[in-house]
C-alpha atoms as a PDB file:
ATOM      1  CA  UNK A   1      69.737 -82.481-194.735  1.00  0.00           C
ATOM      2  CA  UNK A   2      67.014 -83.166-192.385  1.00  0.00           C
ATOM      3  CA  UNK A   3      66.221 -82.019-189.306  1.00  0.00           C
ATOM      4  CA  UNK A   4      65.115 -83.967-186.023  1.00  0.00           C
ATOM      5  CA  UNK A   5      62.558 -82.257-183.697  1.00  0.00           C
ATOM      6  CA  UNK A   6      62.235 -83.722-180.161  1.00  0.00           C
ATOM      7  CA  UNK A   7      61.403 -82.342-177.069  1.00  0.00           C
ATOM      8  CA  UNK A   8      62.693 -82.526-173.267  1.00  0.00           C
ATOM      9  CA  UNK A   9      60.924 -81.877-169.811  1.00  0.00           C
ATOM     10  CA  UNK A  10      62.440 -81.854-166.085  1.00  0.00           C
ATOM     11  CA  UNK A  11      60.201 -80.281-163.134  1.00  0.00           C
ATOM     12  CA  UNK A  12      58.405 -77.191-164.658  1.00  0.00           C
ATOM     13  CA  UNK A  13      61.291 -76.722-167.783  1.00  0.00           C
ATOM     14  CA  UNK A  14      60.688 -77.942-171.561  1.00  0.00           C
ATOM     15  CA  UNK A  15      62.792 -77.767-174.179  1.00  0.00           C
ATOM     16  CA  UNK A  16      62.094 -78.140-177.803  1.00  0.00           C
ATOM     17  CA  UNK A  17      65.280 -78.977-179.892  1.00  0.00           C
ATOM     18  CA  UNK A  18      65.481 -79.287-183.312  1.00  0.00           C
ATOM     19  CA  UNK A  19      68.790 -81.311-184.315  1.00  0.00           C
ATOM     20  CA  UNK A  20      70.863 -81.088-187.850  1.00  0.00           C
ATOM     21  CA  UNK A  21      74.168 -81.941-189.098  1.00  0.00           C
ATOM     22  CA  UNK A  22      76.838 -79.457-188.107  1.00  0.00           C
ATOM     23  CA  UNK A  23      79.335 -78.354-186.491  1.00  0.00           C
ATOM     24  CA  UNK A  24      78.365 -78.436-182.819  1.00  0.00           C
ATOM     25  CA  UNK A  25      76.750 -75.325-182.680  1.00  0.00           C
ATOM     26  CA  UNK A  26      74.072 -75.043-179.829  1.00  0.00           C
ATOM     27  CA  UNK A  27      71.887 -72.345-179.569  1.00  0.00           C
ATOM     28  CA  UNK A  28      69.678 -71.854-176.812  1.00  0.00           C
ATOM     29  CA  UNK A  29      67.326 -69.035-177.155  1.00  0.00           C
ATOM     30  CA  UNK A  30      68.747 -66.950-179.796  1.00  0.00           C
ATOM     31  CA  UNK A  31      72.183 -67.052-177.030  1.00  0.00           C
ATOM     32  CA  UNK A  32      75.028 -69.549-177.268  1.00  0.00           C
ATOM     33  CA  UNK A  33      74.701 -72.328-175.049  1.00  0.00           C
ATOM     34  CA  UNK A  34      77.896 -71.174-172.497  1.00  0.00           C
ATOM     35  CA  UNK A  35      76.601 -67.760-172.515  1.00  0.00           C
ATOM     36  CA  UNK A  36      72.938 -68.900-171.383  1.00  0.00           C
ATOM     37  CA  UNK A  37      74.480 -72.061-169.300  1.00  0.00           C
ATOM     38  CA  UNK A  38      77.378 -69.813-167.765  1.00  0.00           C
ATOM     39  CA  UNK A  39      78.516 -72.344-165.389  1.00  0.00           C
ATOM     40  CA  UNK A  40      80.581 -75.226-166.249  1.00  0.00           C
ATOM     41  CA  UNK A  41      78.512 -77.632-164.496  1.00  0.00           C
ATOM     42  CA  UNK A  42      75.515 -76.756-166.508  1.00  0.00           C
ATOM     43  CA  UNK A  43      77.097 -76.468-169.593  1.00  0.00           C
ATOM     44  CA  UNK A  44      78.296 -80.193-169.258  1.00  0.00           C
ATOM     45  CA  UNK A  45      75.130 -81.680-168.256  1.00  0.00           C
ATOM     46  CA  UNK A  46      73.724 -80.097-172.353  1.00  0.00           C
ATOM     47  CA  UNK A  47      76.577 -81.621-173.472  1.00  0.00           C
ATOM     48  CA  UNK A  48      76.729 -84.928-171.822  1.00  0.00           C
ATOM     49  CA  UNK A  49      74.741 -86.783-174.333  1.00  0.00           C
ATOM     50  CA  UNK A  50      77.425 -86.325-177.085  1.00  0.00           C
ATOM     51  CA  UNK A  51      79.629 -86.751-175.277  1.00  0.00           C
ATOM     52  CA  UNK A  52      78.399 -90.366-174.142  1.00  0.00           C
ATOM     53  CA  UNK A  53      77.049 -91.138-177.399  1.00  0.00           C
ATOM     54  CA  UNK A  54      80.529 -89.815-179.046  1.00  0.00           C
ATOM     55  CA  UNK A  55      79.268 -87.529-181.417  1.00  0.00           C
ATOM     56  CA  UNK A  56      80.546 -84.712-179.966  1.00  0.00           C
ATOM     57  CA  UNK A  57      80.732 -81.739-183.099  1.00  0.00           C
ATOM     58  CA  UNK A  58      79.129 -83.092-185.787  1.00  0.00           C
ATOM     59  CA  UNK A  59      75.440 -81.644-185.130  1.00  0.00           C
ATOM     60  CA  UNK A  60      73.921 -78.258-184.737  1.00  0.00           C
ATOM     61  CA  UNK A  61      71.324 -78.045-182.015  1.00  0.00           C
ATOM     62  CA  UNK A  62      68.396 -75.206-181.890  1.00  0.00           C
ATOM     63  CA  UNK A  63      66.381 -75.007-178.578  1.00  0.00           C
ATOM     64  CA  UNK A  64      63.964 -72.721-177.418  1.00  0.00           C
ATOM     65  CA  UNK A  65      63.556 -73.737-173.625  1.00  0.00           C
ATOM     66  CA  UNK A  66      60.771 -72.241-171.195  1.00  0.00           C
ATOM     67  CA  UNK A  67      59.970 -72.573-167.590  1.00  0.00           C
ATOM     68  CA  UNK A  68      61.096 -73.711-164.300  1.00  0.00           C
ATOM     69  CA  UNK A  69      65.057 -72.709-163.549  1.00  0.00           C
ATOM     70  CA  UNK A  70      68.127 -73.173-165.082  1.00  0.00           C
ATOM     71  CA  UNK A  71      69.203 -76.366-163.682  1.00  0.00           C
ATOM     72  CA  UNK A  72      65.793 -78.029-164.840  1.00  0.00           C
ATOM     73  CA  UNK A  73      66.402 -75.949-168.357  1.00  0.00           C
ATOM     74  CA  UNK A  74      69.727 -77.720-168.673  1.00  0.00           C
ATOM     75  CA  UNK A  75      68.205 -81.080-167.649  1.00  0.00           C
ATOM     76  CA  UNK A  76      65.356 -81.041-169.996  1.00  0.00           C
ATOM     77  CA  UNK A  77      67.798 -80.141-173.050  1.00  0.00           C
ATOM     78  CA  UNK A  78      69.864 -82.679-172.087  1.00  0.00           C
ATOM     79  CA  UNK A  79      67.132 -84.992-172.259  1.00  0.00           C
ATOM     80  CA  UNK A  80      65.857 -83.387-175.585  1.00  0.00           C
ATOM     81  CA  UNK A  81      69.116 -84.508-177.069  1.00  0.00           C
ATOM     82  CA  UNK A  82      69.500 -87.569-175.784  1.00  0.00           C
ATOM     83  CA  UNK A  83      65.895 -88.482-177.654  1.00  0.00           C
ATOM     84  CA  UNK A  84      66.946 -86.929-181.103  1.00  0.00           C
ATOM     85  CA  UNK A  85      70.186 -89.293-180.772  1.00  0.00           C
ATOM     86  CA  UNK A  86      68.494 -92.495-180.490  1.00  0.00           C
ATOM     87  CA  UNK A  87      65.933 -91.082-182.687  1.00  0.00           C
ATOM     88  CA  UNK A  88      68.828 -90.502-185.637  1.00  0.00           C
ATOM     89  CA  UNK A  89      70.470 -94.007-184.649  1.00  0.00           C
ATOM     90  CA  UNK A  90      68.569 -96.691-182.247  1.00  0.00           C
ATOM     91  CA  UNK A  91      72.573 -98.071-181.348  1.00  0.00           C
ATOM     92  CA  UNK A  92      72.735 -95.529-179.739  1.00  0.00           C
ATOM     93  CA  UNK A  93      70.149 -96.162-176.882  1.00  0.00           C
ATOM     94  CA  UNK A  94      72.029 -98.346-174.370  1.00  0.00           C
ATOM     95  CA  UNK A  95      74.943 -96.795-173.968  1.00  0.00           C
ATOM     96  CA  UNK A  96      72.597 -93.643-173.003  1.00  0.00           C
ATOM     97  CA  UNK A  97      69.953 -95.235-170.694  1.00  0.00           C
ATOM     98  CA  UNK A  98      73.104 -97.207-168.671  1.00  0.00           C
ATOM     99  CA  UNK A  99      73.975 -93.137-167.812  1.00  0.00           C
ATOM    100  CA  UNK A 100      70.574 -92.433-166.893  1.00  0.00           C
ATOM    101  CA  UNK A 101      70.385 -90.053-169.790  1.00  0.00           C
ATOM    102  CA  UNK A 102      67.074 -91.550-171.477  1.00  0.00           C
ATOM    103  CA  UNK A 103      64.851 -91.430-168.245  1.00  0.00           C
ATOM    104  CA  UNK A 104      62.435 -88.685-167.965  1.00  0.00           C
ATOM    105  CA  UNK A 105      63.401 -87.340-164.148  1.00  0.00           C
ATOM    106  CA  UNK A 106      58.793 -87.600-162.597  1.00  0.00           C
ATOM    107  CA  UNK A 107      59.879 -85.210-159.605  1.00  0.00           C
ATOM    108  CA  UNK A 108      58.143 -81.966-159.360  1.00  0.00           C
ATOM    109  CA  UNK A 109      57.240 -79.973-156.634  1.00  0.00           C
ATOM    110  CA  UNK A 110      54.461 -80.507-154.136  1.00  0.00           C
ATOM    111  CA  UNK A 111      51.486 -78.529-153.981  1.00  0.00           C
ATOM    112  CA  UNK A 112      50.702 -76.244-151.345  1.00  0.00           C
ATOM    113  CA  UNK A 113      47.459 -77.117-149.061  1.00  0.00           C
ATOM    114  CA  UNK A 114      44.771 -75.126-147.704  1.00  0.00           C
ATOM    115  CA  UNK A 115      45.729 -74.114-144.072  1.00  0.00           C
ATOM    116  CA  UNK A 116      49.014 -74.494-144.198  1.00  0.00           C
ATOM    117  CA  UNK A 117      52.025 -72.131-144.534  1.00  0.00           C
ATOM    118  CA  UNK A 118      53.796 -74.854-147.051  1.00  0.00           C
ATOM    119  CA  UNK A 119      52.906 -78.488-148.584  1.00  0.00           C
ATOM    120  CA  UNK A 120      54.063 -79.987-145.822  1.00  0.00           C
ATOM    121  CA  UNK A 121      54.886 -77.355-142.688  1.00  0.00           C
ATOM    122  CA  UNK A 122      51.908 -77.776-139.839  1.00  0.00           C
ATOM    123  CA  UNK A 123      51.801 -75.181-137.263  1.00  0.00           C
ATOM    124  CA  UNK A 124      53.297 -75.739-134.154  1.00  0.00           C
ATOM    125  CA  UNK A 125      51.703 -77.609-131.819  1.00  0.00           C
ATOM    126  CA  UNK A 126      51.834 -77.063-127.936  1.00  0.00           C
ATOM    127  CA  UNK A 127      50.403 -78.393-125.035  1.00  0.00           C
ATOM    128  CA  UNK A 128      49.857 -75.705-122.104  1.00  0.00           C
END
């Protein structure tokens, strides 16, 4: 029984998963995966890659996740998974990347510059 390692990042959240066959266990952090993802949106997003790849319950994911919130948590496991899949059977692949589910999401948040309150925000400007 081997085991596939893969990894997952989405703004300032990775997630290291390490896949085997199962029973659809997924534990996230030492928690279960509804008790750390309590909301139902969250909790489909981690499981929206079986789902889509129709192996829904027959393998046991391990993450340890770190960083950034819980929506970019969820979005890097999600991710995570998605790689281990194709990595376990390359079939798989299309039927992922037409949901968007093999794309590694590039937006992160914009630095703050010197003089300003935020990256963006100038100070207000008046003409007296």
């Amino acid at each position: 029984m081997s085991v596939t390692n893969t990894s997952g990042r989405r703004k300032t959240a990775v997630a290291r998963i390490y896949l085997k066959e199962g029973n659809g266990t997924i534990t996230v952090n030492g928690k279960d995966h509804k008790e750390y993802f309590p909301t139902l949106p969250l909790q489909y997003i981690v499981n929206q890659s079986f789902e889509v790849s129709e192996l829904t319950g027959q393998y046991d994911v391990t993450v340890n996740v770190a960083g950034g919130g819980i929506t970019g948590q969820a979005q890097a496991v999600r991710l995570a998974i998605a790689k281990a899949i194709v990595e376990l059977d390359a079939e798989k692949k299309p039927a992922l990347r037409a949901k968007g589910l093999m794309t590694r999401d590039m937006r992160m948040v914009e630095r703050k510059k010197p003089g300003r309150k935020k990256a963006r925000k100038k100070f207000q400007f008046s003409k007296r």
